[in-house]
C-alpha atoms as a PDB file:
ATOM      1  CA  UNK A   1     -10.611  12.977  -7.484  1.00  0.00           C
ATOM      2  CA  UNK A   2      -7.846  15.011  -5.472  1.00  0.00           C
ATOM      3  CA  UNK A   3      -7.238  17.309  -2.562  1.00  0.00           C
ATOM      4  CA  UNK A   4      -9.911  15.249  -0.446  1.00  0.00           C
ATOM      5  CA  UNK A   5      -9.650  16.218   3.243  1.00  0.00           C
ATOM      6  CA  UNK A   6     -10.911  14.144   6.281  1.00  0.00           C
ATOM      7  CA  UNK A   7     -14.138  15.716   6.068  1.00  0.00           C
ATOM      8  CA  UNK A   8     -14.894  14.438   2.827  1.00  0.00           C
ATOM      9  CA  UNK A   9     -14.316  10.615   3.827  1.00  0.00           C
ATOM     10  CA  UNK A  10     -16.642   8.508   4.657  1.00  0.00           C
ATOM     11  CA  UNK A  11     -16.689   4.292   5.542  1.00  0.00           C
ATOM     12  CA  UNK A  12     -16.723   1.771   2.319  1.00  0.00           C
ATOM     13  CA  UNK A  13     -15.566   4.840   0.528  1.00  0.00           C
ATOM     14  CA  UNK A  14     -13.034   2.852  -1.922  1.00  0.00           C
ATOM     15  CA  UNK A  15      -9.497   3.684  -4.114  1.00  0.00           C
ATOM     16  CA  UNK A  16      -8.762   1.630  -6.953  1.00  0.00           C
ATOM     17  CA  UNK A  17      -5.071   2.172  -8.167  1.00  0.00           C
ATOM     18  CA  UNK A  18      -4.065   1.925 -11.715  1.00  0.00           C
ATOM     19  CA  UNK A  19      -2.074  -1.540 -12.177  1.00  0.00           C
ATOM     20  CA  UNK A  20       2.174  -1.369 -12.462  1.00  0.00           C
ATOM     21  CA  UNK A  21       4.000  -4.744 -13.643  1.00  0.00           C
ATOM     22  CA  UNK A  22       7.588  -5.476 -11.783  1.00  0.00           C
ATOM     23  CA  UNK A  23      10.693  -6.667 -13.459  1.00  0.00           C
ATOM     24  CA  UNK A  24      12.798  -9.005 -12.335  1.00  0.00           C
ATOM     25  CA  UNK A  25      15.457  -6.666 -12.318  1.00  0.00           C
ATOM     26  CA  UNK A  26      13.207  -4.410 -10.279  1.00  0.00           C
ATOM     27  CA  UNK A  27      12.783  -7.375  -7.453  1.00  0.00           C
ATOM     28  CA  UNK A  28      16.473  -7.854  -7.694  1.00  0.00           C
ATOM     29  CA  UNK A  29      17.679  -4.234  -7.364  1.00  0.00           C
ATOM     30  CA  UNK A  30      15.201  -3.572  -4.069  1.00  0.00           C
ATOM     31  CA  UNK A  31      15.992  -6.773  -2.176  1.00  0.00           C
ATOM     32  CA  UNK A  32      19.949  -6.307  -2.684  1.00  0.00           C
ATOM     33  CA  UNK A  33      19.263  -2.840  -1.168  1.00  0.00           C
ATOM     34  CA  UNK A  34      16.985  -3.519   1.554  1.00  0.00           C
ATOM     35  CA  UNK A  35      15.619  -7.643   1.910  1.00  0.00           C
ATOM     36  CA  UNK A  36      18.779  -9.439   0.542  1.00  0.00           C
ATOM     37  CA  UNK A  37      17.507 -13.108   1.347  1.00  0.00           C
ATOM     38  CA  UNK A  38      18.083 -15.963  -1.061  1.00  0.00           C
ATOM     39  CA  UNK A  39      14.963 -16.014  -2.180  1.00  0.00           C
ATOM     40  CA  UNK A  40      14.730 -12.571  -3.460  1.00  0.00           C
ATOM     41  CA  UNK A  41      18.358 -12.156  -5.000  1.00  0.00           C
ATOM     42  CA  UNK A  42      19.523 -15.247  -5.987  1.00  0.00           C
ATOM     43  CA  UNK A  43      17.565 -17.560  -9.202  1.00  0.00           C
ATOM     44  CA  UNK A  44      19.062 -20.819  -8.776  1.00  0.00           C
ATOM     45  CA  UNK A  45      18.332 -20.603  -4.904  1.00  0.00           C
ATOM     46  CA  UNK A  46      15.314 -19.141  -4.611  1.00  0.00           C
ATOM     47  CA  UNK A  47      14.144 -22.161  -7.291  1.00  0.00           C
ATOM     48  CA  UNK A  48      15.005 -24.601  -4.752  1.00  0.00           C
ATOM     49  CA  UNK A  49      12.773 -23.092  -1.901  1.00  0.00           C
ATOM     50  CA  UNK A  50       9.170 -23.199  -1.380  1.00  0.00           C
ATOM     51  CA  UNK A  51       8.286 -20.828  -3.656  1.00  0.00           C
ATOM     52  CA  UNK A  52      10.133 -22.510  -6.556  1.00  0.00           C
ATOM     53  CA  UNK A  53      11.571 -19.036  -7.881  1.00  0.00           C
ATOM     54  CA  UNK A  54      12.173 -15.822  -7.793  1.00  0.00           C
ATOM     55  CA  UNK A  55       9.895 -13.817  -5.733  1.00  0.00           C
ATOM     56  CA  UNK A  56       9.951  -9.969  -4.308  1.00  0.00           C
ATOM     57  CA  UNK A  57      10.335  -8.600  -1.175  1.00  0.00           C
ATOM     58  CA  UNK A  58       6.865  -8.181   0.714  1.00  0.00           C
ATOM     59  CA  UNK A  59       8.475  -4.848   1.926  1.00  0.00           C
ATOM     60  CA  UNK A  60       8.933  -4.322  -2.022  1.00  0.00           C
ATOM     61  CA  UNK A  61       4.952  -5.449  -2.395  1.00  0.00           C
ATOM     62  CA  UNK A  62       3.913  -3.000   0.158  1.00  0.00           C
ATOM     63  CA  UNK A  63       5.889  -0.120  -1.205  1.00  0.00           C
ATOM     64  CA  UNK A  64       4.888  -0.411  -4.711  1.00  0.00           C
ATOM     65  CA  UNK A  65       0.961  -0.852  -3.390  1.00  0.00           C
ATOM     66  CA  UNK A  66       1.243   2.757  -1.603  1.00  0.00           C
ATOM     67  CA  UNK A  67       3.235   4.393  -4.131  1.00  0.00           C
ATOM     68  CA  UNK A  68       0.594   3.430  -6.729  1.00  0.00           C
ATOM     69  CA  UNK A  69      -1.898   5.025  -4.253  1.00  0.00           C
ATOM     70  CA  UNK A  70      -0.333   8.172  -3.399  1.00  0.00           C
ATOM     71  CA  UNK A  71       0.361   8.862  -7.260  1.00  0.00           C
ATOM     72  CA  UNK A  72      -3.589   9.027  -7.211  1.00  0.00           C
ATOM     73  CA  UNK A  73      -3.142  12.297  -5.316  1.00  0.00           C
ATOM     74  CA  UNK A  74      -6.301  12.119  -2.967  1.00  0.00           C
ATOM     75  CA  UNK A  75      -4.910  13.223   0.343  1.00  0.00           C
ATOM     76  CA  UNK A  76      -2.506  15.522  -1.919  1.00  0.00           C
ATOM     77  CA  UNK A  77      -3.899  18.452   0.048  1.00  0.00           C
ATOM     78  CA  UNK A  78      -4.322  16.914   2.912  1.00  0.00           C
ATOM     79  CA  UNK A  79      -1.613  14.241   4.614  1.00  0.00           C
ATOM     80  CA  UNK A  80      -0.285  14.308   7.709  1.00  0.00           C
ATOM     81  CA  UNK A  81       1.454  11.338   7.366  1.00  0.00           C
ATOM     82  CA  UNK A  82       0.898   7.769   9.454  1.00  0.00           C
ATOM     83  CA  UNK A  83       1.177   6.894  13.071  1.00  0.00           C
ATOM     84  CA  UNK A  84       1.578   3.679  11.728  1.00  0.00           C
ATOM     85  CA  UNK A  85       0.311  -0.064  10.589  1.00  0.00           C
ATOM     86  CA  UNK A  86      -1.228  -2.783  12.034  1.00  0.00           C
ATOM     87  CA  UNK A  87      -2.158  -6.484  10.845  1.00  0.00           C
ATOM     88  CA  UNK A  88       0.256  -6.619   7.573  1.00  0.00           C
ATOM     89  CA  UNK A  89      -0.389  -9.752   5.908  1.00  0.00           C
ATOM     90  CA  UNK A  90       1.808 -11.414   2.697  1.00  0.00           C
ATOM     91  CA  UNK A  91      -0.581 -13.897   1.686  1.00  0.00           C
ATOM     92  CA  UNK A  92       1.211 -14.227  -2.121  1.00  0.00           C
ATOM     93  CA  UNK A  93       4.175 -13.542  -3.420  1.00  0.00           C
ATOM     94  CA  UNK A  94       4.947 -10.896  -5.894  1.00  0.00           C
ATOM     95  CA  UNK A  95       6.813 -12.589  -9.054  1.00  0.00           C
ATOM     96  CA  UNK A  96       8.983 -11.050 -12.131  1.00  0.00           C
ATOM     97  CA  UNK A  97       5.950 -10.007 -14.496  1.00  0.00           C
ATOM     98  CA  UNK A  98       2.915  -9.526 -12.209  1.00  0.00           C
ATOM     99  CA  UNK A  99       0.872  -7.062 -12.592  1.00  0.00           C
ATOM    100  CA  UNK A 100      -0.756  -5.648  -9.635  1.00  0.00           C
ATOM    101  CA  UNK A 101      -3.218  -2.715  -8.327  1.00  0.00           C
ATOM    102  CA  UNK A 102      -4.049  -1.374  -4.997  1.00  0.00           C
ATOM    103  CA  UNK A 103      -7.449  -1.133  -3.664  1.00  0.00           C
ATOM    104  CA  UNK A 104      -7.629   1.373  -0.285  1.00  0.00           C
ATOM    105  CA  UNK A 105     -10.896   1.368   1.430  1.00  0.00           C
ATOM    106  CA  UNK A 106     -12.215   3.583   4.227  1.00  0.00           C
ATOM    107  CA  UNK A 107     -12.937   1.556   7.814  1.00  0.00           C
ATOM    108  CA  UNK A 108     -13.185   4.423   9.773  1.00  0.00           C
ATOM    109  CA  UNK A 109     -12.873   8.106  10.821  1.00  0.00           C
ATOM    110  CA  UNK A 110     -11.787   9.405  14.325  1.00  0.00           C
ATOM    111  CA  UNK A 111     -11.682  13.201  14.979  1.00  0.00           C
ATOM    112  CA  UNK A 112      -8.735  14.636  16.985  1.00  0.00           C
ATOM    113  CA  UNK A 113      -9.960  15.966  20.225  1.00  0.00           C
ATOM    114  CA  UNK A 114      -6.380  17.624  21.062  1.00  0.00           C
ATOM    115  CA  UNK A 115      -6.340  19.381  17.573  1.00  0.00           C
ATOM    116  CA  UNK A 116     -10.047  19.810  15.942  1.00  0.00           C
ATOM    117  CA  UNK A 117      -7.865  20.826  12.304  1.00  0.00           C
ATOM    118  CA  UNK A 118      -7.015  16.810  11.650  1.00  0.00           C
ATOM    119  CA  UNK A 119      -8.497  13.380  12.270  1.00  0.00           C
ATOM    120  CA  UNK A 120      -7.367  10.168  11.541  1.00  0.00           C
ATOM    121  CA  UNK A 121      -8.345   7.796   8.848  1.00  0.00           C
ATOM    122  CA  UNK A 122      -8.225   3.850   9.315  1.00  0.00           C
ATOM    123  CA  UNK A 123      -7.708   2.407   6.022  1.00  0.00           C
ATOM    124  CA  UNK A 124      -7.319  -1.190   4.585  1.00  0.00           C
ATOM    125  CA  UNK A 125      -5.095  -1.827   1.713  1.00  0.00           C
ATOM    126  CA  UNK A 126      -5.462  -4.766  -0.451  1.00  0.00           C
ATOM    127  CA  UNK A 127      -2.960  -5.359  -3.249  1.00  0.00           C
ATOM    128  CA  UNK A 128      -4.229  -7.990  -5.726  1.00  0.00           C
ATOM    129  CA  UNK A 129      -2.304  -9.314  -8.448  1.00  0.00           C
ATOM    130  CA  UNK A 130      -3.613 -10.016 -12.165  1.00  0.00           C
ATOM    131  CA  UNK A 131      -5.194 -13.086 -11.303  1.00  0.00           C
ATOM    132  CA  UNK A 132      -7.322 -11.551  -9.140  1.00  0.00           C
ATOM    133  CA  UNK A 133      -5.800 -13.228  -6.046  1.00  0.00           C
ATOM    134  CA  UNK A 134      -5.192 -10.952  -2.954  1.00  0.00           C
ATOM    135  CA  UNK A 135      -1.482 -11.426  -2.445  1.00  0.00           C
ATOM    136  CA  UNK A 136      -1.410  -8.495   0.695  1.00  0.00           C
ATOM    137  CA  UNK A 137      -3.636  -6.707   3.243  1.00  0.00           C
ATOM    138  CA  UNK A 138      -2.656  -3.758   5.835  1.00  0.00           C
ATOM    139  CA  UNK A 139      -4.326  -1.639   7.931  1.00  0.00           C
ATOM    140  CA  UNK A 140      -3.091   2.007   7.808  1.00  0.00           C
ATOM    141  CA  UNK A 141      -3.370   4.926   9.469  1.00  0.00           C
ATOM    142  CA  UNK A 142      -3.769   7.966   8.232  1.00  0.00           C
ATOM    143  CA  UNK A 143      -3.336  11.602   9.292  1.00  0.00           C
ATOM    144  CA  UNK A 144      -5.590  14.019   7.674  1.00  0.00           C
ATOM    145  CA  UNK A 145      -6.355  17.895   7.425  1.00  0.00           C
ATOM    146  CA  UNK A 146      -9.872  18.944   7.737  1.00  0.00           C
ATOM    147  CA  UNK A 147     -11.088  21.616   5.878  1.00  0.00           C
ATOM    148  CA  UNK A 148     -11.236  24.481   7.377  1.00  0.00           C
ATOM    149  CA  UNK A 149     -14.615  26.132   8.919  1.00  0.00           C
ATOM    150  CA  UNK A 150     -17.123  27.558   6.173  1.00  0.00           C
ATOM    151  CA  UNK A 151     -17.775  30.930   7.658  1.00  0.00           C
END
């Protein structure tokens, strides 16, 4: 399912990612870039904090939960990009060998009244690891095309 435009969205309409496993070297490549906090770059540290080990950046969580759903090409066709997030949650960390998937589902659906050729979509994201657990939840907003008028 690709090239879907705000027109053909409707609420409860759900997106189930494929799942993608991180590496530890994958946690500790992202967070010396961009989180570099004990807990995400150093073992023997990070073992002596709450979470008893390694664990990735929730930045690093969020980004591979929207990567894996923009590889499924539905708004391809369509995106506008995002105004923006609201009510990001880490409930879990990410660890070295979890496997997680994304699931996107739509809340609701707002028509432009300034520019009748987009609308925007309100979107929750839930990334849930292989355990089944929900380990993060956003709210997203995104800016969508609408097909054009059928003459």
């Amino acid at each position: 399912m690709t090239d879907l435009y705000f027109d053909d969205l409707h609420p409860g309409q759900l997106f189930v990612t494929p799942a993608v496993t991180v590496s530890e070297a994958q946690i500790l490549d992202f967070a010396r870039v961009y989180d570099p906090q004990p807990f995400h770059i150093d073992r023997v540290a990070a073992a002596q904090t709450e979470f008893g080990g390694l664990i990735a950046s929730g930045f690093q969580t969020l980004s591979l939960s929207f990567a894996q759903f923009f590889r499924l090409g539905v708004f391809a066709a369509a995106n506008l990009g995002s105004p923006g997030m609201e009510e990001v949650r880490w409930l879990l960390p990410l660890r070295p060998g979890d496997t997680i998937h994304a699931e996107a589902e739509v809340m609701a659906l707002k028509a432009s009244q300034s520019k009748p050729d987009r609308g925007v979509v309100t979107m929750r994201h839930d990334t849930i690891n292989q355990d089944g657990r929900l380990i993060l939840t956003v709210t997203c907003l995104h800016r969508l095309k609408r097909r054009a008028a059928r003459a």
